[in-house]
Structure formats: structure tokens, C-alpha cells
C-alpha atoms as a PDB file:
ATOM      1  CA  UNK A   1     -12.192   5.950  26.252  1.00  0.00           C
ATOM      2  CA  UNK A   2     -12.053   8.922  29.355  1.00  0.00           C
ATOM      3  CA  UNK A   3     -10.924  11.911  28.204  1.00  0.00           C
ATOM      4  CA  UNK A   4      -7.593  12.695  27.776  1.00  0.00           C
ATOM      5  CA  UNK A   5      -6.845   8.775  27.644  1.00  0.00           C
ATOM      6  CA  UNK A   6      -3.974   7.157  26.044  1.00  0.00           C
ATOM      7  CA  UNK A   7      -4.235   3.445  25.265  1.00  0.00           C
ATOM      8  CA  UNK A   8      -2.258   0.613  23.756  1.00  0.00           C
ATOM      9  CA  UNK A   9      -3.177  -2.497  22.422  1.00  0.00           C
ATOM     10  CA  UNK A  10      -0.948  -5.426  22.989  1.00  0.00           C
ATOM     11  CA  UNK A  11      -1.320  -8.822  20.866  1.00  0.00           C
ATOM     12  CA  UNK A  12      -0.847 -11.688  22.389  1.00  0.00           C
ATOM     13  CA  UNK A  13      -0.543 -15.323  21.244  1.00  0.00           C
ATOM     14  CA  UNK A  14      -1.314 -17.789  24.404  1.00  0.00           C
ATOM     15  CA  UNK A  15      -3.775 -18.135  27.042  1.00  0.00           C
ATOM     16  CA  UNK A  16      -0.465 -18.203  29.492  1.00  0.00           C
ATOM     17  CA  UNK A  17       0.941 -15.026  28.119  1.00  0.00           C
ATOM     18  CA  UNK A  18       2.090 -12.489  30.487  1.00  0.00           C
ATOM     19  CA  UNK A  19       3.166  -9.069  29.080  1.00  0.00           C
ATOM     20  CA  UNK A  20       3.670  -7.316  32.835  1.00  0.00           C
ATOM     21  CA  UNK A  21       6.790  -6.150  32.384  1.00  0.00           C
ATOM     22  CA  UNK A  22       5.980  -4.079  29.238  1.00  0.00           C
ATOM     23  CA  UNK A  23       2.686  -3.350  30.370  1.00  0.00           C
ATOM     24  CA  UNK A  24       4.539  -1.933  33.461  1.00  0.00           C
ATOM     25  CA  UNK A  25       6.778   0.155  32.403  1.00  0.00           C
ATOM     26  CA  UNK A  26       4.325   2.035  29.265  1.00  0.00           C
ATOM     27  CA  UNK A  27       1.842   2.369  31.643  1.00  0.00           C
ATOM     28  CA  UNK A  28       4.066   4.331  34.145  1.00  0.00           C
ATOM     29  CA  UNK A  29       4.330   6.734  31.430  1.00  0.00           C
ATOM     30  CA  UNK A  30       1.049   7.541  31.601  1.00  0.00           C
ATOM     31  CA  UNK A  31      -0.856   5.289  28.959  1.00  0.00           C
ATOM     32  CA  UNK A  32      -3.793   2.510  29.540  1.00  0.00           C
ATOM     33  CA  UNK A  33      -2.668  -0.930  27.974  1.00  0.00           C
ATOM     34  CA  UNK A  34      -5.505  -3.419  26.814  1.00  0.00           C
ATOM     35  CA  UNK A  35      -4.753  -7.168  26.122  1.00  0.00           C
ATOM     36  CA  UNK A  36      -5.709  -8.520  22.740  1.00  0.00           C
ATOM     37  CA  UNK A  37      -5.511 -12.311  22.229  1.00  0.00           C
ATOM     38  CA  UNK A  38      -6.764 -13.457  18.530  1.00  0.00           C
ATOM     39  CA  UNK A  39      -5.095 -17.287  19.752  1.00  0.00           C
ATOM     40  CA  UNK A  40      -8.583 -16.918  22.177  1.00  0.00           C
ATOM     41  CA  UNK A  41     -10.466 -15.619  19.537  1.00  0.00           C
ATOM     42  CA  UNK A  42     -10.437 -12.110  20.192  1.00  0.00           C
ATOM     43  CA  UNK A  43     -11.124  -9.653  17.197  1.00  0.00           C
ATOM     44  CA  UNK A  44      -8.368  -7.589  16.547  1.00  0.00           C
ATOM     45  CA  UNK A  45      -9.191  -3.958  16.889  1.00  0.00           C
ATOM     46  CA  UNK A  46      -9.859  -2.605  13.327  1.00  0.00           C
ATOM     47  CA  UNK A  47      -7.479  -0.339  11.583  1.00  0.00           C
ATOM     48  CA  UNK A  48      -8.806   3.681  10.707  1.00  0.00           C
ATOM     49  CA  UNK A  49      -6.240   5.013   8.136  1.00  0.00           C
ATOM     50  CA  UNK A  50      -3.920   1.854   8.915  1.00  0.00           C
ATOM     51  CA  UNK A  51      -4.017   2.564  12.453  1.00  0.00           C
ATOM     52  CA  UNK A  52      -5.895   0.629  14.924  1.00  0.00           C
ATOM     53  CA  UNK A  53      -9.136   2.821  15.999  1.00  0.00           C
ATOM     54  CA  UNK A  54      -9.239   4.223  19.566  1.00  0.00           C
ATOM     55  CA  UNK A  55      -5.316   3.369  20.205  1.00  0.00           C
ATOM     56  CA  UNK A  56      -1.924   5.857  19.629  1.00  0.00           C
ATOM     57  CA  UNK A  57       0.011   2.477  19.128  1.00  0.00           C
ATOM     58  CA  UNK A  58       0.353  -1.487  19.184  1.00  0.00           C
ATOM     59  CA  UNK A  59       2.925  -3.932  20.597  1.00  0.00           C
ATOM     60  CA  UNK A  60       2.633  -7.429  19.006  1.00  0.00           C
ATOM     61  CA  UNK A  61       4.539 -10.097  21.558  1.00  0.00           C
ATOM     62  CA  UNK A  62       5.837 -13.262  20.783  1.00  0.00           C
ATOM     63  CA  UNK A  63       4.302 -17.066  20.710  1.00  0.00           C
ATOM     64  CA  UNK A  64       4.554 -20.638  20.236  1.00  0.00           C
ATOM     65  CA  UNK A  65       3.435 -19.825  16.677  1.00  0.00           C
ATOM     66  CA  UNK A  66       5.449 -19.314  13.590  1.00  0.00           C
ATOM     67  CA  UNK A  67       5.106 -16.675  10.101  1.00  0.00           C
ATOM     68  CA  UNK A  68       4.315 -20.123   8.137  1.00  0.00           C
ATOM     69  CA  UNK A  69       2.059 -21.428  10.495  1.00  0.00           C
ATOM     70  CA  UNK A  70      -0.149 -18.911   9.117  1.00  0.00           C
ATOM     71  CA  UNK A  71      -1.347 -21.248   6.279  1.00  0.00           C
ATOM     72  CA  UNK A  72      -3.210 -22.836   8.324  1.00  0.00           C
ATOM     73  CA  UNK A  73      -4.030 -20.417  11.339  1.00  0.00           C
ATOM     74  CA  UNK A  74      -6.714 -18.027  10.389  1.00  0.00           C
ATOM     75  CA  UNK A  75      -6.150 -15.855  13.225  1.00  0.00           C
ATOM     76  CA  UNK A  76      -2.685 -15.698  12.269  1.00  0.00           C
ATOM     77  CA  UNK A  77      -2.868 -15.040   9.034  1.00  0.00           C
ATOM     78  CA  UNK A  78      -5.924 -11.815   9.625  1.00  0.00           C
ATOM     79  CA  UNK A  79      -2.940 -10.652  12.224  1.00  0.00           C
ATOM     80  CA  UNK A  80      -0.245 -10.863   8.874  1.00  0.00           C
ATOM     81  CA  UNK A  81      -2.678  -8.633   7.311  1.00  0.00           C
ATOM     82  CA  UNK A  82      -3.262  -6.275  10.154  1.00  0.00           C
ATOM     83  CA  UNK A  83       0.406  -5.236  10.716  1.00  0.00           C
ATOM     84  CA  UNK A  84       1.131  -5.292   7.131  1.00  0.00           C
ATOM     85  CA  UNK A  85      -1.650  -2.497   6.620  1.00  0.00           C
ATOM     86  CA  UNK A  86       0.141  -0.523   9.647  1.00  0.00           C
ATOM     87  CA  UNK A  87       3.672  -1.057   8.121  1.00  0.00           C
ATOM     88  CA  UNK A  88       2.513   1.038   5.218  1.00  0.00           C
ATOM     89  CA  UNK A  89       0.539   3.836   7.235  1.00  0.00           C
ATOM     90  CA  UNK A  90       3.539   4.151   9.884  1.00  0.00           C
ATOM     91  CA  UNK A  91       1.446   3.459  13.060  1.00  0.00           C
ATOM     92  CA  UNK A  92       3.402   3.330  16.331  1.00  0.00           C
ATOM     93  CA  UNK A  93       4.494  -0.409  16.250  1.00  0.00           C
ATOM     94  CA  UNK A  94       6.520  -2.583  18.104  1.00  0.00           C
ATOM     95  CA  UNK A  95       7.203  -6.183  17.261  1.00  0.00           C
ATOM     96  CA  UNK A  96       8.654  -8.223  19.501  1.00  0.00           C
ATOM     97  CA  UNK A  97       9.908 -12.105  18.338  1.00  0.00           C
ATOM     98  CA  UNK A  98       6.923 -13.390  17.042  1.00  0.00           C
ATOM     99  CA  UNK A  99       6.242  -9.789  16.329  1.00  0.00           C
ATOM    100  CA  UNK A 100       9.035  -9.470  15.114  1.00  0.00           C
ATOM    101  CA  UNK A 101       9.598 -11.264  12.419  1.00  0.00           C
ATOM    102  CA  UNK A 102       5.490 -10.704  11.853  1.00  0.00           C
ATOM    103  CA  UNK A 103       7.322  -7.597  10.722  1.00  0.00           C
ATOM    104  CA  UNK A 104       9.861  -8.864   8.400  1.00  0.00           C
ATOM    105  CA  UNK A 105       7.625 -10.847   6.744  1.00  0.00           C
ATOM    106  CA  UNK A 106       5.011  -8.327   5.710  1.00  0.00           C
ATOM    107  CA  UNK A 107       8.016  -5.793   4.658  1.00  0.00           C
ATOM    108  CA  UNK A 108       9.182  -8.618   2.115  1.00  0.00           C
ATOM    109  CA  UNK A 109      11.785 -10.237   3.957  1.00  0.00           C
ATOM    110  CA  UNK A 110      12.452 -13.763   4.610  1.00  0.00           C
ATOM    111  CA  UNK A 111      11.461 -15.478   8.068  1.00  0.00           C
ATOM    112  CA  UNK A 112      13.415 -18.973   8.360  1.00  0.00           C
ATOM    113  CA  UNK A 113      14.027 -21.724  10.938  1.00  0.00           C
ATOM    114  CA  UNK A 114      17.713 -23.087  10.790  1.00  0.00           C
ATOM    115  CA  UNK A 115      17.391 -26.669   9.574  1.00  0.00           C
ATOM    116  CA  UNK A 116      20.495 -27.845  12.211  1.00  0.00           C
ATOM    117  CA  UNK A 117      17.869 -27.351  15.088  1.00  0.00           C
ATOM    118  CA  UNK A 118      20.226 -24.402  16.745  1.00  0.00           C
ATOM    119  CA  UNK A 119      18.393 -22.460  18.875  1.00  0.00           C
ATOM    120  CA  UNK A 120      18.448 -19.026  20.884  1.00  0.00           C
ATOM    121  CA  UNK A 121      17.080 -19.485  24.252  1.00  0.00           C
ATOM    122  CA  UNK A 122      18.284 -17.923  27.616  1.00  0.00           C
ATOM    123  CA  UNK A 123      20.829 -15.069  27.792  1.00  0.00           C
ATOM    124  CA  UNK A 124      22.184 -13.609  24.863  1.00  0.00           C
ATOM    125  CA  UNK A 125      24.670 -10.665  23.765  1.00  0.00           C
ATOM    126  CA  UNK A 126      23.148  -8.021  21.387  1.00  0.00           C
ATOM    127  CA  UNK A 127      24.886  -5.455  19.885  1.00  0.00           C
ATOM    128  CA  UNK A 128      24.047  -1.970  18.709  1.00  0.00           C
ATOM    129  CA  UNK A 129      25.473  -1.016  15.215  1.00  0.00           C
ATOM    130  CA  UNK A 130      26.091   2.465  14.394  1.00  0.00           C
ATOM    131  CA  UNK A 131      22.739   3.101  13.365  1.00  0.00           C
ATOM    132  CA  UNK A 132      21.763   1.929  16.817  1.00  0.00           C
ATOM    133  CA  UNK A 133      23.927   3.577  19.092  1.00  0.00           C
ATOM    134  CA  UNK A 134      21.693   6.074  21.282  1.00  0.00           C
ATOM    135  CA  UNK A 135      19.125   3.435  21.125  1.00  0.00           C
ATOM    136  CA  UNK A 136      20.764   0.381  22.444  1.00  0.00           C
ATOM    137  CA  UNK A 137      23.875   0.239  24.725  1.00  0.00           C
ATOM    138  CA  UNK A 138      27.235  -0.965  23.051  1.00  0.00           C
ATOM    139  CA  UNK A 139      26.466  -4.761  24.396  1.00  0.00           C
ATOM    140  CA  UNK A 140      23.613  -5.659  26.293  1.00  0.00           C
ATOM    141  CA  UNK A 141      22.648  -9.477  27.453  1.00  0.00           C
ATOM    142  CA  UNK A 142      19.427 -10.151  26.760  1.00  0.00           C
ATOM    143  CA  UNK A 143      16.276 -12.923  26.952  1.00  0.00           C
ATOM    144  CA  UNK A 144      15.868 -14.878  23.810  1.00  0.00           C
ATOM    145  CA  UNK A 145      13.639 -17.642  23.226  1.00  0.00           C
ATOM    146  CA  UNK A 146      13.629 -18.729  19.234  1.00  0.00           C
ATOM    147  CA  UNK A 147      14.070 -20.633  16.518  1.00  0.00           C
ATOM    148  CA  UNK A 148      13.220 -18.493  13.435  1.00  0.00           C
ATOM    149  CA  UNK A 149      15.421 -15.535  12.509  1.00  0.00           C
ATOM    150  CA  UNK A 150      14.738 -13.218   9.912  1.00  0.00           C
ATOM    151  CA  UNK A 151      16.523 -11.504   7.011  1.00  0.00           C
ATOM    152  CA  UNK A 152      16.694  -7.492   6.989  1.00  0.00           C
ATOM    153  CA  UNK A 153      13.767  -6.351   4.893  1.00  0.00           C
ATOM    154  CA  UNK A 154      14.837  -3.572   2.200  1.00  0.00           C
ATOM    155  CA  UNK A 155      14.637   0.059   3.484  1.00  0.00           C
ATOM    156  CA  UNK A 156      14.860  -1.066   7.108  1.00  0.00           C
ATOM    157  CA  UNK A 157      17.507  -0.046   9.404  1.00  0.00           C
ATOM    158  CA  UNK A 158      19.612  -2.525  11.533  1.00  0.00           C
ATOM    159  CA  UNK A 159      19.768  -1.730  14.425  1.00  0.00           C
ATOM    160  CA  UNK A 160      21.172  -4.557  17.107  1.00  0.00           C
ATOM    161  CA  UNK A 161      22.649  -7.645  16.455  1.00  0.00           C
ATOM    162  CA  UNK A 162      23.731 -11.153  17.711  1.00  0.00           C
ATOM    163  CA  UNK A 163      25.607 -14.004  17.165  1.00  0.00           C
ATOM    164  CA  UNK A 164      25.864 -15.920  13.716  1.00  0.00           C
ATOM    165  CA  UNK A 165      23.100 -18.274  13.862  1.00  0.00           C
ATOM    166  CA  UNK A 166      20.710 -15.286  14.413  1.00  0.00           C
ATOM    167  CA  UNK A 167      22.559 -12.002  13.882  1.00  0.00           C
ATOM    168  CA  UNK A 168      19.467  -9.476  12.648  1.00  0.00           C
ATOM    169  CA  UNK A 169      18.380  -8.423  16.772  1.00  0.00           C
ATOM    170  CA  UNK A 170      16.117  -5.592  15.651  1.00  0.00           C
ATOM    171  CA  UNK A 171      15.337  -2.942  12.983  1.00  0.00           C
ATOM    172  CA  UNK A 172      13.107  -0.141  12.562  1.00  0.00           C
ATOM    173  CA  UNK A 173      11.170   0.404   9.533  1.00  0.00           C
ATOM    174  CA  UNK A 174      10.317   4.314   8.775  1.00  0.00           C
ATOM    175  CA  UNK A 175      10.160   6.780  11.717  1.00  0.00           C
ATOM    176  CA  UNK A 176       8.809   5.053  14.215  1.00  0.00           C
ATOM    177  CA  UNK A 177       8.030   0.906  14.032  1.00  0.00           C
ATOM    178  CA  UNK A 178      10.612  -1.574  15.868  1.00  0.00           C
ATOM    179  CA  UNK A 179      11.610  -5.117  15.663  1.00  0.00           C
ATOM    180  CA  UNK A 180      13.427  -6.376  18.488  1.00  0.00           C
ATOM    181  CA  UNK A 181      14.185 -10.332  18.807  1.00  0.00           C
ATOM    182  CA  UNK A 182      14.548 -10.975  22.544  1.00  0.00           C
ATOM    183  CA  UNK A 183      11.743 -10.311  24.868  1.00  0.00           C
ATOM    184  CA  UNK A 184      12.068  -7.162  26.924  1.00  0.00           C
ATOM    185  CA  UNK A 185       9.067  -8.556  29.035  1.00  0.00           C
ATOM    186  CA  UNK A 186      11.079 -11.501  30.739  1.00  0.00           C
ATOM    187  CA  UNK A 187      10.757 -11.856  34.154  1.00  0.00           C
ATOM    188  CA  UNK A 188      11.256 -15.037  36.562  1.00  0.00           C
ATOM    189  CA  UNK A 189       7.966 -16.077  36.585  1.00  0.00           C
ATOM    190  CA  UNK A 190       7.750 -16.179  32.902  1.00  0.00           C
ATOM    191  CA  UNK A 191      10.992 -17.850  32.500  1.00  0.00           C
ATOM    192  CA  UNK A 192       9.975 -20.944  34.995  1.00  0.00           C
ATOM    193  CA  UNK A 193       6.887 -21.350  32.876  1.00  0.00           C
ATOM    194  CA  UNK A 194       9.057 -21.227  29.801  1.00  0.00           C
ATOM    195  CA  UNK A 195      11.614 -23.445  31.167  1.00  0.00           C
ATOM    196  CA  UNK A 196       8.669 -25.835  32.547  1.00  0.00           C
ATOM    197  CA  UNK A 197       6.081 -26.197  30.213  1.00  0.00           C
ATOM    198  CA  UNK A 198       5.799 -29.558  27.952  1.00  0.00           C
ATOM    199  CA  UNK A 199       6.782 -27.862  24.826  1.00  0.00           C
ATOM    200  CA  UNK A 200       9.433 -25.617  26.566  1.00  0.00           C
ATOM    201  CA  UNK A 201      11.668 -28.164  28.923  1.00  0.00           C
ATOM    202  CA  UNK A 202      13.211 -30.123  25.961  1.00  0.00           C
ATOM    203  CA  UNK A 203      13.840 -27.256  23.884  1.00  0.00           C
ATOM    204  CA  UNK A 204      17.045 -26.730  27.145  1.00  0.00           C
ATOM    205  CA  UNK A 205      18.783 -29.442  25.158  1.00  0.00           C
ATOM    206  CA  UNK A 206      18.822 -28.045  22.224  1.00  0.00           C
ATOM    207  CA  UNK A 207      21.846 -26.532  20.836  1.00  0.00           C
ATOM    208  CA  UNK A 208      22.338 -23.019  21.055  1.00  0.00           C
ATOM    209  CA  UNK A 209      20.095 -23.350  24.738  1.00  0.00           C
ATOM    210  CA  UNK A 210      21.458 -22.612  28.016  1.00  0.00           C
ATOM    211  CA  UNK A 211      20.293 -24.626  30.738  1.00  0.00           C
ATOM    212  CA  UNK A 212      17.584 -23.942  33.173  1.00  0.00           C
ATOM    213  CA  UNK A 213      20.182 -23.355  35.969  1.00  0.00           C
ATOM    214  CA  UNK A 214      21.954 -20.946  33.642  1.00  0.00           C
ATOM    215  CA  UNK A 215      18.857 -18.804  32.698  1.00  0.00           C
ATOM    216  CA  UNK A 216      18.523 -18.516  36.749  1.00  0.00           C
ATOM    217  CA  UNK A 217      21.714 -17.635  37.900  1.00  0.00           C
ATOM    218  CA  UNK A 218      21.465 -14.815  34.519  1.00  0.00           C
ATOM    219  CA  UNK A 219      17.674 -13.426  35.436  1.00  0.00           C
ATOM    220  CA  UNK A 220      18.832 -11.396  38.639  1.00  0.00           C
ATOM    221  CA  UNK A 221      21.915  -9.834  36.935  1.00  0.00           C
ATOM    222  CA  UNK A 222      20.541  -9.028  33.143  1.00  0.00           C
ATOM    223  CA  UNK A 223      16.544  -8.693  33.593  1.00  0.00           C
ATOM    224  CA  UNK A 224      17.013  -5.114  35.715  1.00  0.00           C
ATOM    225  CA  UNK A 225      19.302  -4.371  32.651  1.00  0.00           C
ATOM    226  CA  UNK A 226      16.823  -5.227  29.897  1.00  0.00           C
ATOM    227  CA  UNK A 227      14.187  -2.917  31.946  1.00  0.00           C
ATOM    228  CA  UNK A 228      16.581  -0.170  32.379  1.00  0.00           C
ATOM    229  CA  UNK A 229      17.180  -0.740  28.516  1.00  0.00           C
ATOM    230  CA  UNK A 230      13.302  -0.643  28.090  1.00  0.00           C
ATOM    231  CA  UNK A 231      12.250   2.068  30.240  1.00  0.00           C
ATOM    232  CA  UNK A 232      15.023   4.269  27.914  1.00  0.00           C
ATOM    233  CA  UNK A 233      13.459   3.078  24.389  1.00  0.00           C
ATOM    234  CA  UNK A 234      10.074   3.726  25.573  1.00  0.00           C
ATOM    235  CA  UNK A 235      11.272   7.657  26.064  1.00  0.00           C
ATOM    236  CA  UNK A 236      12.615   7.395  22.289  1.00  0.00           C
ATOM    237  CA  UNK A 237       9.378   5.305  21.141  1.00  0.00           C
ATOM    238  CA  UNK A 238       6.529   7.202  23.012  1.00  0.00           C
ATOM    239  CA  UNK A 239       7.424   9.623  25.158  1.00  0.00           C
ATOM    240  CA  UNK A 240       5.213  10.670  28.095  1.00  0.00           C
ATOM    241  CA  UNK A 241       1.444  10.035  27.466  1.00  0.00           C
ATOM    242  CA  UNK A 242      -0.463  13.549  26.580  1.00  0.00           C
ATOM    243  CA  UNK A 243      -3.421  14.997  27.227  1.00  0.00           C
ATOM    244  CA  UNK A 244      -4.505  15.924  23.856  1.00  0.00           C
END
């Protein structure tokens, strides 16, 4: 690592993942992001006093994957461990989705898929609750693309929430580790691949889905939103990179 250098380690879960966005916006405050894949068999970087060695924080994305897949994913059940240990050490952490409710589960709350097939996919209201305000915007429509939601672990706060079928939209556990549910890192190429793919296209008939003409007639008014919305959190989360 140069001197003086600042990095971040973001987890992903597919070989088609594509964190720009996110990657984007931390690195224009000065960091160096690095791409982590344990899906492609990449080692996750190991943990120094419950923080991952050589990086000031991690961002685990979301996936295809579920929490109880991890039965029967090795990879995904070394990556339960590996935020768990950072939970209790207080590492920089931010969870989104997948990430999220990576999150919950470690902390001891439930992760669940609704058994009436509802899901959360394309533009979605979340709402800031007073713990939340200064942090989130009163209302903000955001990407979703789920169908787990998780319960609010014990000694988290709430910080944002939805509608009824999935109404926990993010927490933060201690000073300084986030949950979020929708996926700041949307943009429209993303979204076509989403909308596209063979697992993705018949998820639009779902309930609780919007339709693909929906999600593009949304992406031009609410994705400069969601960045504007990032771009503030990051100055709460990080804060300019240093030169220590």
C-alpha cells in the first residue's frame, strides 16, 4: 500500500457484479477501493483485531445468495464469520442487501423470506425515523431488489424504513456500521442486466415488482437522488480520506 493510502475492500457475490457507483463516489473522497469476490474464490482479506488488515473499512454488496444458503456455501458461510468478528470489534462496515441482512444475522436477528412470494424490486419509498433524520431525507425513493427482510437485531438503531412487507430499510449497529436494504449502487446498466438476466426477468411478475418499463421511466428521476443521498452518508460514514 503507497504511503499515505486509504483503501476499501468491497465484497462482492457474482462474476457480473458491478459496484461503480459506490466505488465512484468513495473514491472521489480520496480512498483506493479493491474488489473482493469469495463467489470466484477469492480469499477474503484476514481480520487484525477484527478489522480487515491493510483496509480503514469494508462494504459487503448484495447477491443472488441468501443468509441460509450458507449451509451449504462455504464461501458464504467463512463471509458469516468474517463480518460477525467485525460486528464485535466496530470496524467501518457497510452492508448493503445481501450485506445487509449478513448483518442482522450475525447480530442475532432473524433473516426471513415472506412465504406469499411478495417481493421488493424497482422503486421504493424509504423513510427516515427520528433516529435517522440528518442521515436520510424525510422520504426518499429508492432501488430495491429482494426477497428476504430482516428483523431489527437488539441494540441496533432503526434508522429508515419501508412499506409493510419489508419495513426494517437500514440500521446501524454501534458508532459506525450500517445496514441499508436498497442498493445505493444502481445505475441503468445494472438495472437492464437485473431486469434481463434468466433468474431476474420473471421475478417482474412477481408481486410487490414493478415492471421493467416502470424501473426505466423511475432510473432518470430517483438514481441522481440516491447518489446525492450517498455522496451525503459517505461525509457522515468516512469523511475525506487522510494522510495519516
Amino acid at each position: 500500500m503507497a504511503l499515505g493510502e486509504q483503501k476499501i475492500i468491497f465484497i462482492t457475490h457474482s462474476e457480473k457484479a458491478d459496484p461503480s457507483p459506490v466505488g465512484e463516489a468513495i473514491q472521489a473522497l480520496g480512498y483506493t477501493t479493491e474488489i473482493c469476490c469469495p463467489f470466484l474464490g477469492d480469499s477474503l482479506p484476514p481480520l487484525r483485531h477484527g478489522r480487515p488488515e491493510g483496509y480503514v473499512a469494508a462494504v459487503v454488496f448484495g447477491g443472488a445468495q441468501m443468509v441460509g444458503d450458507a449451509a451449504e456455501l462455504d464461501f458464504l458461510a467463512t463471509e458469516l464469520d468474517w463480518v460477525s468478528e467485525q460486528m464485535v470489534s466496530g470496524a467501518p462496515f457497510l452492508g448493503i442487501c445481501l450485506g445487509a441482512q449478513m448483518m442482522a444475522h450475525t447480530l442475532g436477528a432473524k433473516v426471513w423470506e415472506r412465504t406469499d412470494g411478495v417481493r421488493e424490486i424497482g422503486y421504493h419509498q424509504v423513510n427516515a425515523t427520528p433516529a435517522g433524520r440528518g442521515l436520510f431525507p424525510d422520504s426518499m425513493t429508492a432501488y430495491q431488489w429482494h426477497r428476504e427482510g430482516f428483523d431489527l437485531p437488539e441494540g441496533t438503531e432503526l434508522l429508515a424504513t419501508g412499506g409493510e412487507a419489508f419495513y426494517n430499510q437500514a440500521f446501524r449497529h454501534g458508532d459506525n456500521a450500517y445496514a441499508i436494504q436498497f442498493h445505493p449502487e444502481m445505475y441503468v446498466k445494472t438495472m437492464e442486466y437485473w431486469i434481463n438476466s434468466e433468474g431476474g426477468a420473471p421475478q417482474l411478475s412477481m408481486p410487490g415488482a414493478q415492471s421493467a418499463a416502470e424501473q426505466r421511466a423511475g432510473a432518470p428521476v430517483h438514481n441522481p437522488i440516491m447518489r446525492r443521498w450517498f455522496d451525503s452518508f459517505l461525509d457522515v460514514w468516512l469523511g475525506p480520506a487522510t494522510n495519516d
